[in-house]
C-alpha atoms as a PDB file:
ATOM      1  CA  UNK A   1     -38.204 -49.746  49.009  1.00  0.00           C
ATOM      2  CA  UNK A   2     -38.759 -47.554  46.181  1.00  0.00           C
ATOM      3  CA  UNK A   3     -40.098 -44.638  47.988  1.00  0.00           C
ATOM      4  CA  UNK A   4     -36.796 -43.596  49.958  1.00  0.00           C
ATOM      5  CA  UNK A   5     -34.995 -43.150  46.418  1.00  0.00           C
ATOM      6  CA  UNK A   6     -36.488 -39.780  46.482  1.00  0.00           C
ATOM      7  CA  UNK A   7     -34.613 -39.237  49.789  1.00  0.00           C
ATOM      8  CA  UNK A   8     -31.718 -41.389  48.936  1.00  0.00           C
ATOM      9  CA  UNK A   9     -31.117 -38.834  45.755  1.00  0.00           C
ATOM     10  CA  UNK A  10     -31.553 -35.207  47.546  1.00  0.00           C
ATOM     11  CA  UNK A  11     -29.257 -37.075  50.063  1.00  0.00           C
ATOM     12  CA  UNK A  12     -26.503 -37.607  47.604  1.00  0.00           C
ATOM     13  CA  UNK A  13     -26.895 -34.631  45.528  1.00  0.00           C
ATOM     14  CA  UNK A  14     -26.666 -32.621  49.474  1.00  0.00           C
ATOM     15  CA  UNK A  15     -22.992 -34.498  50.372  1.00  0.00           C
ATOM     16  CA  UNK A  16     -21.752 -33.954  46.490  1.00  0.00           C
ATOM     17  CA  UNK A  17     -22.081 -30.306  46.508  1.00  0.00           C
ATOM     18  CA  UNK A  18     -20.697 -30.285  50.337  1.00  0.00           C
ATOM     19  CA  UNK A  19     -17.618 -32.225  49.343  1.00  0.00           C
ATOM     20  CA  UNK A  20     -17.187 -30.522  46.210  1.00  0.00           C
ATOM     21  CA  UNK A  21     -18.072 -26.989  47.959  1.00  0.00           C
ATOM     22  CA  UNK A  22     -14.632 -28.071  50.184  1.00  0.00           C
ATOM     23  CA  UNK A  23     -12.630 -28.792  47.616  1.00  0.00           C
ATOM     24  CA  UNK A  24     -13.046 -26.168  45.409  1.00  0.00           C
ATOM     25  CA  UNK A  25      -9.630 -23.355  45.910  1.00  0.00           C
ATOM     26  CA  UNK A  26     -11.189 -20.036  47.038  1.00  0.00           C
ATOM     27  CA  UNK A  27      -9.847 -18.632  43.510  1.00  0.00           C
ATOM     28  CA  UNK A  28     -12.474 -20.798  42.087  1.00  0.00           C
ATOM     29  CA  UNK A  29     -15.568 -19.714  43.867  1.00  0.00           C
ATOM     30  CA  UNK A  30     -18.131 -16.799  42.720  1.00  0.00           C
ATOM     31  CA  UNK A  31     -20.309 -14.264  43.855  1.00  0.00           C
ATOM     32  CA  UNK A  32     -19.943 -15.184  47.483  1.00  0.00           C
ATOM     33  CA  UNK A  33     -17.061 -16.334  50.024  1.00  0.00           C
ATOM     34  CA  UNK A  34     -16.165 -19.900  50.337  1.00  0.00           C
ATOM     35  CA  UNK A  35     -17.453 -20.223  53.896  1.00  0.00           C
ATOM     36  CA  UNK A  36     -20.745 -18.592  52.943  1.00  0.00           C
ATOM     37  CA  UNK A  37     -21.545 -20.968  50.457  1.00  0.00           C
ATOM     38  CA  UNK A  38     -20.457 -23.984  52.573  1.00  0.00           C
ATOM     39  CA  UNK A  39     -23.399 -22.608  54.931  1.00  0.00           C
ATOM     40  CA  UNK A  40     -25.539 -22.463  52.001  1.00  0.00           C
ATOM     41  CA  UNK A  41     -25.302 -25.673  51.077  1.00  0.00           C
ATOM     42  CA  UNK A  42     -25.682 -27.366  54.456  1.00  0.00           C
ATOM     43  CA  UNK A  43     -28.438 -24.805  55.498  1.00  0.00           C
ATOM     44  CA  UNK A  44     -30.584 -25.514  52.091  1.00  0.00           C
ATOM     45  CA  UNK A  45     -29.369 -29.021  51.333  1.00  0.00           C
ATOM     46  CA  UNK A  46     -32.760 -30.397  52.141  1.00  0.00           C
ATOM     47  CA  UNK A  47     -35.234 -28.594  49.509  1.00  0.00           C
ATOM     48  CA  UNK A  48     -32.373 -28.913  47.040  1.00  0.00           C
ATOM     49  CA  UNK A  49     -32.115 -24.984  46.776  1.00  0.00           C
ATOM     50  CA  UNK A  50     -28.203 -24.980  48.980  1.00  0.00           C
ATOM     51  CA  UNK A  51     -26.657 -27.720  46.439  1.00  0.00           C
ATOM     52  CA  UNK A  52     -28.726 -26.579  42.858  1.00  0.00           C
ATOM     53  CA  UNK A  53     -27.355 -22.759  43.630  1.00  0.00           C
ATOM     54  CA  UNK A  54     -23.661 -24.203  44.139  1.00  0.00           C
ATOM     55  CA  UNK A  55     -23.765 -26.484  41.461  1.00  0.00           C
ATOM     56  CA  UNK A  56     -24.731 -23.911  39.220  1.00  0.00           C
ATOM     57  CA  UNK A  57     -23.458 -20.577  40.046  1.00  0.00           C
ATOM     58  CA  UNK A  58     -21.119 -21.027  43.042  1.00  0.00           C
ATOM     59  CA  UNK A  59     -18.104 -22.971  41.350  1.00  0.00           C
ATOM     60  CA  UNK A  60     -16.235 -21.368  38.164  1.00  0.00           C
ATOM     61  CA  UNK A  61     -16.686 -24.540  35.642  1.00  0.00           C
ATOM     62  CA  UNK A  62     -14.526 -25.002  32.765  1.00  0.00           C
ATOM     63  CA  UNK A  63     -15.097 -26.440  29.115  1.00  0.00           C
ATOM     64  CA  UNK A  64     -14.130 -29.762  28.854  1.00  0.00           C
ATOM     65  CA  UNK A  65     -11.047 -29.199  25.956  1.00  0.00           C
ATOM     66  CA  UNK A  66      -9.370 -31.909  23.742  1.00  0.00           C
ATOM     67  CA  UNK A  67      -8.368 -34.780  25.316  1.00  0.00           C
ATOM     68  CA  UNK A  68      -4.218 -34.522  25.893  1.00  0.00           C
ATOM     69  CA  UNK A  69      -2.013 -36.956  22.912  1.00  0.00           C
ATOM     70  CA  UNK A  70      -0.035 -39.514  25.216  1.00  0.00           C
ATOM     71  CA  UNK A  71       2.965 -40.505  23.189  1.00  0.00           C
ATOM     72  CA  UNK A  72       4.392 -44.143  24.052  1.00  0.00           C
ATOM     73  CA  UNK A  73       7.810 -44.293  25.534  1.00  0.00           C
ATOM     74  CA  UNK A  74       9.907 -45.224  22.917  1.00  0.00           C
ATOM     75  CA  UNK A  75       8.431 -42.850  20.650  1.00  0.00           C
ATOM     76  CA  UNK A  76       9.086 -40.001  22.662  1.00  0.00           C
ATOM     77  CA  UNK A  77      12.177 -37.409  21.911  1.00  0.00           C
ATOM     78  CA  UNK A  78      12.809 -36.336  25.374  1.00  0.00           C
ATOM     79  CA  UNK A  79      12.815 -39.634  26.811  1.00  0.00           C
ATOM     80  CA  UNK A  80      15.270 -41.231  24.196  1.00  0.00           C
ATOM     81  CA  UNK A  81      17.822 -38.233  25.132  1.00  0.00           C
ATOM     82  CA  UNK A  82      17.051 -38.599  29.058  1.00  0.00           C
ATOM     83  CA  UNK A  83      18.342 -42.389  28.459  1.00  0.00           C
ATOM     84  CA  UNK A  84      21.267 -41.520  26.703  1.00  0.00           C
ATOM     85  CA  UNK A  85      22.347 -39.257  29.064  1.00  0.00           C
ATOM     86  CA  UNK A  86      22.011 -42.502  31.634  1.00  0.00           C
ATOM     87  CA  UNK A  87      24.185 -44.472  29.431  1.00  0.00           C
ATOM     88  CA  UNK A  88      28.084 -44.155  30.560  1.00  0.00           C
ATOM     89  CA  UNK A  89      29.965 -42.877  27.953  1.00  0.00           C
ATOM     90  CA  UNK A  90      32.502 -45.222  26.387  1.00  0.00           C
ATOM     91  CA  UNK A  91      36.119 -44.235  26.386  1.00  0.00           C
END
């Protein structure tokens, strides 16, 4: 059983960089066109050259930055004035 992990890994590492060759906006892909890459990676998926060269210099890849501050509900400016401009107004 263990010997088709080897397989089983090139495998997934092949359909990741397919699917994530696909969804990647054509603004976001280097050195080559979009469908040139996708050929790439099918072509080359099986010696692991196709998905390592996409992974690595294919897709533009951004610094992960600071997580973004949630702010609960009632604690919130802009929602307290979007529910007081529900409210009717009393006369």
């Amino acid at each position: 059983m263990l010997r088709y992990l080897p397989f089983l890994l090139v495998l997934a590492l092949w359909i990741y960089a397919f699917v994530d060759c696909l969804n990647t906006p054509e603004d976001e892909v280097r050195h080559l066109p979009k469908v040139a890459w996708v050929f790439i990676v099918l072509l080359f998926g099986e010696v692991l050259i196709g998905p390592l060269a996409w992974l690595i210099t294919g897709k533009v890849r951004q610094a992960a930055g600071p997580a973004p501050t949630w702010v609960a509900p009632d604690d919130n400016p802009d929602f307290l004035r979007s529910l007081k401009k529900d409210e009717p107004e009393a006369e």
